[in-house]
PDB file of N, CA and C in Angstrom:
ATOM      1  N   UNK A   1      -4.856   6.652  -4.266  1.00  0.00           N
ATOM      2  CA  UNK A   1      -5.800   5.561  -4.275  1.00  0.00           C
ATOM      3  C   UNK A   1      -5.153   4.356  -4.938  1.00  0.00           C
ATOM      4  N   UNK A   2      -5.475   2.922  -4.529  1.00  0.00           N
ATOM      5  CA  UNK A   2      -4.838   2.331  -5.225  1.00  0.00           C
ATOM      6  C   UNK A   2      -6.279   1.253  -5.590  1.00  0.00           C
ATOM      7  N   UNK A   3      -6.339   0.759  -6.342  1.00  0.00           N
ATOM      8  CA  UNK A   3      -7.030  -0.551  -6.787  1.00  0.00           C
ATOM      9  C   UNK A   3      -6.801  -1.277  -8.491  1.00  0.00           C
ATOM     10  N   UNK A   4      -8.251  -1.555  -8.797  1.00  0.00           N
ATOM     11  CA  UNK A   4      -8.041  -2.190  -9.988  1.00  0.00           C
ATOM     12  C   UNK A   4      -8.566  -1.261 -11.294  1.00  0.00           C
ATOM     13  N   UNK A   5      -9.122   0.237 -10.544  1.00  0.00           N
ATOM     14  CA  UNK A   5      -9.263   1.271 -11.498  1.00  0.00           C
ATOM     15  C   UNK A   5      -8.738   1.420 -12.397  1.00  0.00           C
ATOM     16  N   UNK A   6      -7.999   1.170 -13.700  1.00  0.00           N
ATOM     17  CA  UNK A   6      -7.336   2.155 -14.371  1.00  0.00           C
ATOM     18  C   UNK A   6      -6.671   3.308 -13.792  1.00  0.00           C
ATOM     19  N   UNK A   7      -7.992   3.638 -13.781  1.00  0.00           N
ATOM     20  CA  UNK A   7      -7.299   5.330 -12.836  1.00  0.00           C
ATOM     21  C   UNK A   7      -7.103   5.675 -11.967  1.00  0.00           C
ATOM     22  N   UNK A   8      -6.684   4.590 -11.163  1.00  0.00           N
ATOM     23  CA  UNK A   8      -6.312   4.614  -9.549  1.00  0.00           C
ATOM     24  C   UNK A   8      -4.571   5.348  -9.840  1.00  0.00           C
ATOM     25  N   UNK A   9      -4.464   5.656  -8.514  1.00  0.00           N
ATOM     26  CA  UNK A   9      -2.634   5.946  -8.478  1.00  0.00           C
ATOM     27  C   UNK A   9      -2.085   5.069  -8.877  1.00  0.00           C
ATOM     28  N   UNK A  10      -2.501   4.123  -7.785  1.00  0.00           N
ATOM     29  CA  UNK A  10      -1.709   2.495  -7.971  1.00  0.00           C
ATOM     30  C   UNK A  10      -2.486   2.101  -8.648  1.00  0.00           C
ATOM     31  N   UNK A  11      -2.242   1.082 -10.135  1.00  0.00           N
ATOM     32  CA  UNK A  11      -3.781   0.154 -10.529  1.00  0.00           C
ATOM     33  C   UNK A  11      -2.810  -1.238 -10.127  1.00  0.00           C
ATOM     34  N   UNK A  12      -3.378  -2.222  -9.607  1.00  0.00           N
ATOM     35  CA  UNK A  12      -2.931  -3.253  -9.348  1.00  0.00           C
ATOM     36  C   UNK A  12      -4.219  -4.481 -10.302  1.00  0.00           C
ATOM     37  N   UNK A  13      -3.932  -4.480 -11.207  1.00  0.00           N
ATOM     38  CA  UNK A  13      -5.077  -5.487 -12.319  1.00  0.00           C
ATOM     39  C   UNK A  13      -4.720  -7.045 -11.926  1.00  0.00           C
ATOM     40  N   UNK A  14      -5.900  -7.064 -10.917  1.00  0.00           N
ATOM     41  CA  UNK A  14      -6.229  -8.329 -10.714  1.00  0.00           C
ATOM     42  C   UNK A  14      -7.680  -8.750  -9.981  1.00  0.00           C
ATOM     43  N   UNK A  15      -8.147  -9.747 -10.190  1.00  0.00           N
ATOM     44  CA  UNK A  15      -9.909 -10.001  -9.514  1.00  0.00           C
ATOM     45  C   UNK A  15      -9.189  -9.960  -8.443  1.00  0.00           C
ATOM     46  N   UNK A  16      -8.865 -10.188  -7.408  1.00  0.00           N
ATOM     47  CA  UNK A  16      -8.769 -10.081  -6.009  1.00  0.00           C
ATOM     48  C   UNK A  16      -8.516  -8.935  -5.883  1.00  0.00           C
ATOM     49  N   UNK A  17      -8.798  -8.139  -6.416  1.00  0.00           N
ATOM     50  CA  UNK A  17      -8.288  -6.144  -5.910  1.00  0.00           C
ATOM     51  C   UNK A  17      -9.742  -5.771  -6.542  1.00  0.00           C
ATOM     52  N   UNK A  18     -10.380  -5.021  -5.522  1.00  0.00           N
ATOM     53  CA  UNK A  18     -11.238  -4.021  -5.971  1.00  0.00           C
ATOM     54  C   UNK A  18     -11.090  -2.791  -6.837  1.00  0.00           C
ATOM     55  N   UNK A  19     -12.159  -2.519  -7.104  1.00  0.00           N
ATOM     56  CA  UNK A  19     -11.715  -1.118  -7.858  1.00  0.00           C
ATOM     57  C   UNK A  19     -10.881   0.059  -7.174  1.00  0.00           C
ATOM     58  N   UNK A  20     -11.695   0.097  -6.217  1.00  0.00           N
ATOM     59  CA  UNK A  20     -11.164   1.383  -5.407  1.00  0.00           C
ATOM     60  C   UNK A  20     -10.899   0.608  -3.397  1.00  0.00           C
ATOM     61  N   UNK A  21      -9.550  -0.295  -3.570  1.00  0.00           N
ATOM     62  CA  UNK A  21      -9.070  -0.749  -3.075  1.00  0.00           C
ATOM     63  C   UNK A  21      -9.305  -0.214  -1.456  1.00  0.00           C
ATOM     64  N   UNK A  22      -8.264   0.661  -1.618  1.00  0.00           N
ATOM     65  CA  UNK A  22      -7.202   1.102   0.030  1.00  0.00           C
ATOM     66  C   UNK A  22      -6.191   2.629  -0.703  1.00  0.00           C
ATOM     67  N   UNK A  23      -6.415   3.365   0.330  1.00  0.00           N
ATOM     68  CA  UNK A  23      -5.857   4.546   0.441  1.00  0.00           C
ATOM     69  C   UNK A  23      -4.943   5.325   1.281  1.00  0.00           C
ATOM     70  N   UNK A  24      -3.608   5.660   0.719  1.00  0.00           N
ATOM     71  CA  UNK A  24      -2.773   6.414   1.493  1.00  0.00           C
ATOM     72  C   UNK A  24      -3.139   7.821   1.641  1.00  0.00           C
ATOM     73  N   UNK A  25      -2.885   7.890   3.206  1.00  0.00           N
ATOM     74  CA  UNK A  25      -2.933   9.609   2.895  1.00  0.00           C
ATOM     75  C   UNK A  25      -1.532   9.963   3.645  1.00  0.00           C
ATOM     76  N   UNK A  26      -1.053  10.769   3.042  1.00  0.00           N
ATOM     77  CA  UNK A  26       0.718  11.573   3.604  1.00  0.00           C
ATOM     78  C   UNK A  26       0.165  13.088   3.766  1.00  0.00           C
ATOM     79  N   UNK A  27       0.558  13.351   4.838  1.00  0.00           N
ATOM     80  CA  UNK A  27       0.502  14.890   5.908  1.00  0.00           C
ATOM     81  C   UNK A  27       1.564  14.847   6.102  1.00  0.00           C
ATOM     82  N   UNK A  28       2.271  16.168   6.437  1.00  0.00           N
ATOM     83  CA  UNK A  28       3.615  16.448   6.757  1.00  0.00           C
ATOM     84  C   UNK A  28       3.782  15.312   7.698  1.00  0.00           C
ATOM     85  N   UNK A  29       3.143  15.497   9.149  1.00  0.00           N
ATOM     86  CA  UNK A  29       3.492  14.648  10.032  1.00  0.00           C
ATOM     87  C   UNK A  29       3.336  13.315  10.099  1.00  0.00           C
ATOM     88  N   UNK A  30       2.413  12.370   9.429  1.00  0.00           N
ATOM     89  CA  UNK A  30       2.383  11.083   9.093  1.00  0.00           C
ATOM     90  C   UNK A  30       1.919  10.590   7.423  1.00  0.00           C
ATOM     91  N   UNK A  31       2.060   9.256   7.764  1.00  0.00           N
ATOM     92  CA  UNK A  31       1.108   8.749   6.511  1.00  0.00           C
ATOM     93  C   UNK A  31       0.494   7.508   7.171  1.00  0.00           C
ATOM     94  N   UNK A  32      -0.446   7.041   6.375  1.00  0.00           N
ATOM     95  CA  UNK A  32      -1.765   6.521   6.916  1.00  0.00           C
ATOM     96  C   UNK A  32      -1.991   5.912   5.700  1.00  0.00           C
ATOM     97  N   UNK A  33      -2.615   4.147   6.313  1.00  0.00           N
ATOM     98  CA  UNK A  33      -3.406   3.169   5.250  1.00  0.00           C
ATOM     99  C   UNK A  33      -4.848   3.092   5.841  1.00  0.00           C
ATOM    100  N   UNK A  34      -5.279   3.160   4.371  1.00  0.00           N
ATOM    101  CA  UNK A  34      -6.600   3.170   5.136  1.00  0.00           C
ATOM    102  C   UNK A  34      -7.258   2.421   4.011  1.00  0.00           C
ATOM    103  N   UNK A  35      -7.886   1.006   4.391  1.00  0.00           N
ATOM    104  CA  UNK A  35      -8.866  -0.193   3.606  1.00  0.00           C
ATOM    105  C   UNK A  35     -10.390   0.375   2.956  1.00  0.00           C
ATOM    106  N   UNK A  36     -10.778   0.942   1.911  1.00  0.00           N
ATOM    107  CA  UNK A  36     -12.195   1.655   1.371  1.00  0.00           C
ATOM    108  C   UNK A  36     -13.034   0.863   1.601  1.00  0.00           C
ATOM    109  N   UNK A  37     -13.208  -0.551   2.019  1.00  0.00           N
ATOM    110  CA  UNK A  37     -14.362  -1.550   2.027  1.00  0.00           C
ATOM    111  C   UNK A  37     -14.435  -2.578   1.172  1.00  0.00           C
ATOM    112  N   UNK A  38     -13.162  -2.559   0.611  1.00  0.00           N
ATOM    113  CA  UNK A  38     -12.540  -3.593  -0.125  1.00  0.00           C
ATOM    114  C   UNK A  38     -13.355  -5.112   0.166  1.00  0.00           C
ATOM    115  N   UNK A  39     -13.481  -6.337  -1.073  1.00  0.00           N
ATOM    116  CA  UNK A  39     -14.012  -7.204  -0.529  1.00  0.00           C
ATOM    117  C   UNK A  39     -12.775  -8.087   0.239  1.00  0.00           C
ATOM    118  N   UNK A  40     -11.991  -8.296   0.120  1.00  0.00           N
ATOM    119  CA  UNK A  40     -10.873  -8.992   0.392  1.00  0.00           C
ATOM    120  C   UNK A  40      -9.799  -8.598   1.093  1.00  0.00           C
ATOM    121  N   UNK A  41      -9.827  -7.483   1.722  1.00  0.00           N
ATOM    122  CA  UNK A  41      -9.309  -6.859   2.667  1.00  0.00           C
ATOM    123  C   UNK A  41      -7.686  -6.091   2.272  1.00  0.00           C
ATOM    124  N   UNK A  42      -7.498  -5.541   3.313  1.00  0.00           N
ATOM    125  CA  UNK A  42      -6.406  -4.930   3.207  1.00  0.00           C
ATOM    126  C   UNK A  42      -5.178  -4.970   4.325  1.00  0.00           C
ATOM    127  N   UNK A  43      -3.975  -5.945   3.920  1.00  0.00           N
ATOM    128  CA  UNK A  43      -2.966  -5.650   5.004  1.00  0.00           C
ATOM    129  C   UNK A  43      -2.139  -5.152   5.482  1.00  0.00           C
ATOM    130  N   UNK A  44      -1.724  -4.842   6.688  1.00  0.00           N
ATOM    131  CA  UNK A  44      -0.663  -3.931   7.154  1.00  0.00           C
ATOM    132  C   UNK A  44       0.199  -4.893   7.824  1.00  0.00           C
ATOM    133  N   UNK A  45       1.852  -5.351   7.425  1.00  0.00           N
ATOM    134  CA  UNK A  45       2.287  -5.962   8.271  1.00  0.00           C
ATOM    135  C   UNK A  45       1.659  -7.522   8.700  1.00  0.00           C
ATOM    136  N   UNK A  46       0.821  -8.131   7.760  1.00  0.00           N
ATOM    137  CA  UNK A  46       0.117  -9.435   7.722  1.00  0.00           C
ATOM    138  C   UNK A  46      -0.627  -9.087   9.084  1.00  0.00           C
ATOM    139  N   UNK A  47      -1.038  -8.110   9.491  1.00  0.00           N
ATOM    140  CA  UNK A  47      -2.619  -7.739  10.043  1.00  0.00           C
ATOM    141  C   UNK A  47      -3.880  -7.208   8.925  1.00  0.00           C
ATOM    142  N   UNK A  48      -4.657  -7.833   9.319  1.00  0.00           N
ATOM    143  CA  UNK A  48      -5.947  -7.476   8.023  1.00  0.00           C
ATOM    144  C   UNK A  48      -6.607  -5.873   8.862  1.00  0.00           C
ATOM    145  N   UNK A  49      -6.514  -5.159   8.583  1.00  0.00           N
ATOM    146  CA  UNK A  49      -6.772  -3.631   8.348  1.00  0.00           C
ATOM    147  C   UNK A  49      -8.339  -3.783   9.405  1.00  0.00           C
ATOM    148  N   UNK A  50      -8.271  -2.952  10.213  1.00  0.00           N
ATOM    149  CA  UNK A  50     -10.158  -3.004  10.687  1.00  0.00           C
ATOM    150  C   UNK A  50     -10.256  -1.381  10.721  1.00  0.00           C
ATOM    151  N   UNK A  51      -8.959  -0.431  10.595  1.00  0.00           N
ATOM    152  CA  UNK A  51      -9.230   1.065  10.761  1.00  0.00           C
ATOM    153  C   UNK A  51      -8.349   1.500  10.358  1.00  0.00           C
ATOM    154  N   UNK A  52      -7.868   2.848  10.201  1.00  0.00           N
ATOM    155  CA  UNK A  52      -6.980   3.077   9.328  1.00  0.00           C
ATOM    156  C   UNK A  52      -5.512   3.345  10.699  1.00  0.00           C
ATOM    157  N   UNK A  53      -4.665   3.225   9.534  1.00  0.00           N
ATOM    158  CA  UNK A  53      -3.315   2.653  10.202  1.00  0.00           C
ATOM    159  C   UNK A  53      -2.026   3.541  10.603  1.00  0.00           C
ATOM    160  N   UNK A  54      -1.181   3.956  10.664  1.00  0.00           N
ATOM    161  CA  UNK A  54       0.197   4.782  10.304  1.00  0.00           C
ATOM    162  C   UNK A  54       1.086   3.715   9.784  1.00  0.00           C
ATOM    163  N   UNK A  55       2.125   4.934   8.476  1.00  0.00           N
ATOM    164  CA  UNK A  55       2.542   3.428   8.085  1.00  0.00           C
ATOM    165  C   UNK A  55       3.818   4.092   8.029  1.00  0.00           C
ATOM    166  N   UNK A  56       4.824   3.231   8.159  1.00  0.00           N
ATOM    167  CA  UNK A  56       5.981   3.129   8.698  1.00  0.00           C
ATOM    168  C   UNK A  56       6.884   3.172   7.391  1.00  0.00           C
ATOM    169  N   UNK A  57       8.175   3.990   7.324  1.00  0.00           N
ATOM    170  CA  UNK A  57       9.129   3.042   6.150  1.00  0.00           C
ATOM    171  C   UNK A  57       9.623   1.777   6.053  1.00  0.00           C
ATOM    172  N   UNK A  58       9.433   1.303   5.296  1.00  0.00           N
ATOM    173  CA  UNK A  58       9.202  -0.233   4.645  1.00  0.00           C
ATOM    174  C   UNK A  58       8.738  -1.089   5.433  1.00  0.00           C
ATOM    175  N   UNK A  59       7.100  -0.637   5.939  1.00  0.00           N
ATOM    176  CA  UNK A  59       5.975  -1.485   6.014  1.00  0.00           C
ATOM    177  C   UNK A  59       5.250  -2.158   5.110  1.00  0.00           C
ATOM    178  N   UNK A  60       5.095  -3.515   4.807  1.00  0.00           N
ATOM    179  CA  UNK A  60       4.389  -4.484   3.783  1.00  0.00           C
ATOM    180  C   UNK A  60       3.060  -4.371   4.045  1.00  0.00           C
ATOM    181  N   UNK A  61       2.680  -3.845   2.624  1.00  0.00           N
ATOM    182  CA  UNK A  61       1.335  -3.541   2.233  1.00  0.00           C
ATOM    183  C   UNK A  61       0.929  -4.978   1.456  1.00  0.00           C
ATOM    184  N   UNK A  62      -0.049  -5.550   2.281  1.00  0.00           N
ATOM    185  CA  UNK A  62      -0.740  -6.882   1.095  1.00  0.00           C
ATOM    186  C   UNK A  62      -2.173  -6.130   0.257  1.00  0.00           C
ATOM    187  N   UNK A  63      -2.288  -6.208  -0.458  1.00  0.00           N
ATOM    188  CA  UNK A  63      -3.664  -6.408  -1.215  1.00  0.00           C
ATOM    189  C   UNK A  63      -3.694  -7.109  -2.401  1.00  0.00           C
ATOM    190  N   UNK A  64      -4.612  -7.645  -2.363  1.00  0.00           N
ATOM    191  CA  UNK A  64      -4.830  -9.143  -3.037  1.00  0.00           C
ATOM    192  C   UNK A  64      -3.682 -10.278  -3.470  1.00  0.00           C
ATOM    193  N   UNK A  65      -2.971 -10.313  -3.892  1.00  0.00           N
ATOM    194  CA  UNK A  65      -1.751 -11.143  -4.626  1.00  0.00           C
ATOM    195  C   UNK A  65      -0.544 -10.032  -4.795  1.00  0.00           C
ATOM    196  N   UNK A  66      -0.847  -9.164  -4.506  1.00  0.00           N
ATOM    197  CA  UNK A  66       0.400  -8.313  -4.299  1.00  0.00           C
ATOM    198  C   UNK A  66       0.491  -7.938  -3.339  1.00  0.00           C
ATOM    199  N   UNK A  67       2.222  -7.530  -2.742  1.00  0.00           N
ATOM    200  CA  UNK A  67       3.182  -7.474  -1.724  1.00  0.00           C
ATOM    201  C   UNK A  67       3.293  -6.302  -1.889  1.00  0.00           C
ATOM    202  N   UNK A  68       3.343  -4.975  -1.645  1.00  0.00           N
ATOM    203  CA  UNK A  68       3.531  -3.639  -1.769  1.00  0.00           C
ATOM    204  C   UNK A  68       4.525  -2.940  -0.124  1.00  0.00           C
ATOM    205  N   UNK A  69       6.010  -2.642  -1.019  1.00  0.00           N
ATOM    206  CA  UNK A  69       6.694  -1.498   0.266  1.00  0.00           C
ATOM    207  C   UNK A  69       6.235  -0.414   0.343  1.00  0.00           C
ATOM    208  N   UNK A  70       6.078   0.177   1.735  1.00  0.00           N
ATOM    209  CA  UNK A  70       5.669   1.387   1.749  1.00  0.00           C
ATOM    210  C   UNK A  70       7.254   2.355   2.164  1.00  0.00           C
ATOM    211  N   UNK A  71       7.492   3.468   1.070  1.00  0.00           N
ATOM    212  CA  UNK A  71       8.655   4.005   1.067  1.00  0.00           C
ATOM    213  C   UNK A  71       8.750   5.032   1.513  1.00  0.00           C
ATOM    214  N   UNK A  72       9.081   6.088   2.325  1.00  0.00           N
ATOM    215  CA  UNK A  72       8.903   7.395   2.807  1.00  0.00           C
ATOM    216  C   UNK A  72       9.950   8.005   1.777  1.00  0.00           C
ATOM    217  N   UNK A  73       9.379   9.189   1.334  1.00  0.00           N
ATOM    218  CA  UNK A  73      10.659   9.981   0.527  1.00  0.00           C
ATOM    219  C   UNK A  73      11.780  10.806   1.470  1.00  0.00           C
ATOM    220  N   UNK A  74      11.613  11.208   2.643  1.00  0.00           N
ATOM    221  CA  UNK A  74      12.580  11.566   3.596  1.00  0.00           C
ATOM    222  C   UNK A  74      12.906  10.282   4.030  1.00  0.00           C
ATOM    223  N   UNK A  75      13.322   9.324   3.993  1.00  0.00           N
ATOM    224  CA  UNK A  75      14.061   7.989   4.320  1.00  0.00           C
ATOM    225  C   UNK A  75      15.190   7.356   3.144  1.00  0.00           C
ATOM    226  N   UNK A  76      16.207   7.605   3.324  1.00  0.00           N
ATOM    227  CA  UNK A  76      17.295   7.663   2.322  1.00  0.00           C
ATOM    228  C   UNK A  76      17.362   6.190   2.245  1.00  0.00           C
ATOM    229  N   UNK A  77      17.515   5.899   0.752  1.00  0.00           N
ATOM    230  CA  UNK A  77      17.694   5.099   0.250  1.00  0.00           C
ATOM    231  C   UNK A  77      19.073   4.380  -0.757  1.00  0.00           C
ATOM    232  N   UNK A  78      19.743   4.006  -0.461  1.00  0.00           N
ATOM    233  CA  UNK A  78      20.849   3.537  -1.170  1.00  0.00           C
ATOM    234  C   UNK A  78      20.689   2.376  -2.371  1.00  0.00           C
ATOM    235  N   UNK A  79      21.050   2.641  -3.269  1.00  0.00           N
ATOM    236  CA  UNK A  79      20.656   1.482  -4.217  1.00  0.00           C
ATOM    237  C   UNK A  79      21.787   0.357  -4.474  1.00  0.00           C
ATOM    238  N   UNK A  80      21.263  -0.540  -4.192  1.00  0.00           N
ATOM    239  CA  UNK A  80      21.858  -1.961  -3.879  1.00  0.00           C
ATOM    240  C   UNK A  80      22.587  -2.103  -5.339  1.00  0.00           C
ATOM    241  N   UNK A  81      24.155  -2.968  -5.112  1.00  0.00           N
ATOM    242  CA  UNK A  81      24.915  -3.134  -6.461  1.00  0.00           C
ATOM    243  C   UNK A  81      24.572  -4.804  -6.611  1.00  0.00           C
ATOM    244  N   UNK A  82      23.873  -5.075  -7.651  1.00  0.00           N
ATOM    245  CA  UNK A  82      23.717  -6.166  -7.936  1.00  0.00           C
ATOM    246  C   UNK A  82      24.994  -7.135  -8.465  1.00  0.00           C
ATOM    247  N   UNK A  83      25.160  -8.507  -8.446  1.00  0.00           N
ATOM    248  CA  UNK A  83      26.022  -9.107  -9.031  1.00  0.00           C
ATOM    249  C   UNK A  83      25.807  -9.291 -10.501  1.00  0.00           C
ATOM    250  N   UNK A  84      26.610  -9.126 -10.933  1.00  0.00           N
ATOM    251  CA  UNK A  84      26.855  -9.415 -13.138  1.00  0.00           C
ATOM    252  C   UNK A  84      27.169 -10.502 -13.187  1.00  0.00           C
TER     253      UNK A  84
END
């Protein structure tokens, strides 16, 4: 769950995030966004959410003022060498 709960998975603390935002669900075979009735909606890919979604590795999750990647843990990741 993600929102402005405290005790959400995600807490994202801000008035434009509801309490109980938008919800991932991961099954072996997919994962899925899905908007709870949020007042301010929920995006997939700068589409505003009307049903729930499949979500892709590194699909952009908007809700409220935050930008959120969506990361698959079977999708290998290399960590970038920054410049010093």
């Amino acid at each position: 769950m993600i929102g402005r709960d405290p005790s959400a998975d995600v807490w994202l603390a801000a008035s434009g995030v509801s309490r109980r935002h938008a919800r991932i669900v991961v099954t072996a075979e997919q994962s899925s966004l899905h908007d709870l009735g949020s007042k301010n909606g929920t995006r997939l890919r700068g589409v505003l959410l009307s049903s729930a979604a499949d979500l892709n590795n590194g699909d952009l999750i908007t809700i409220g003022p935050f930008e959120i990647v969506y990361g698959s843990a079977d999708a290998p990741v290399s960590t970038e060498t920054l410049a010093t």
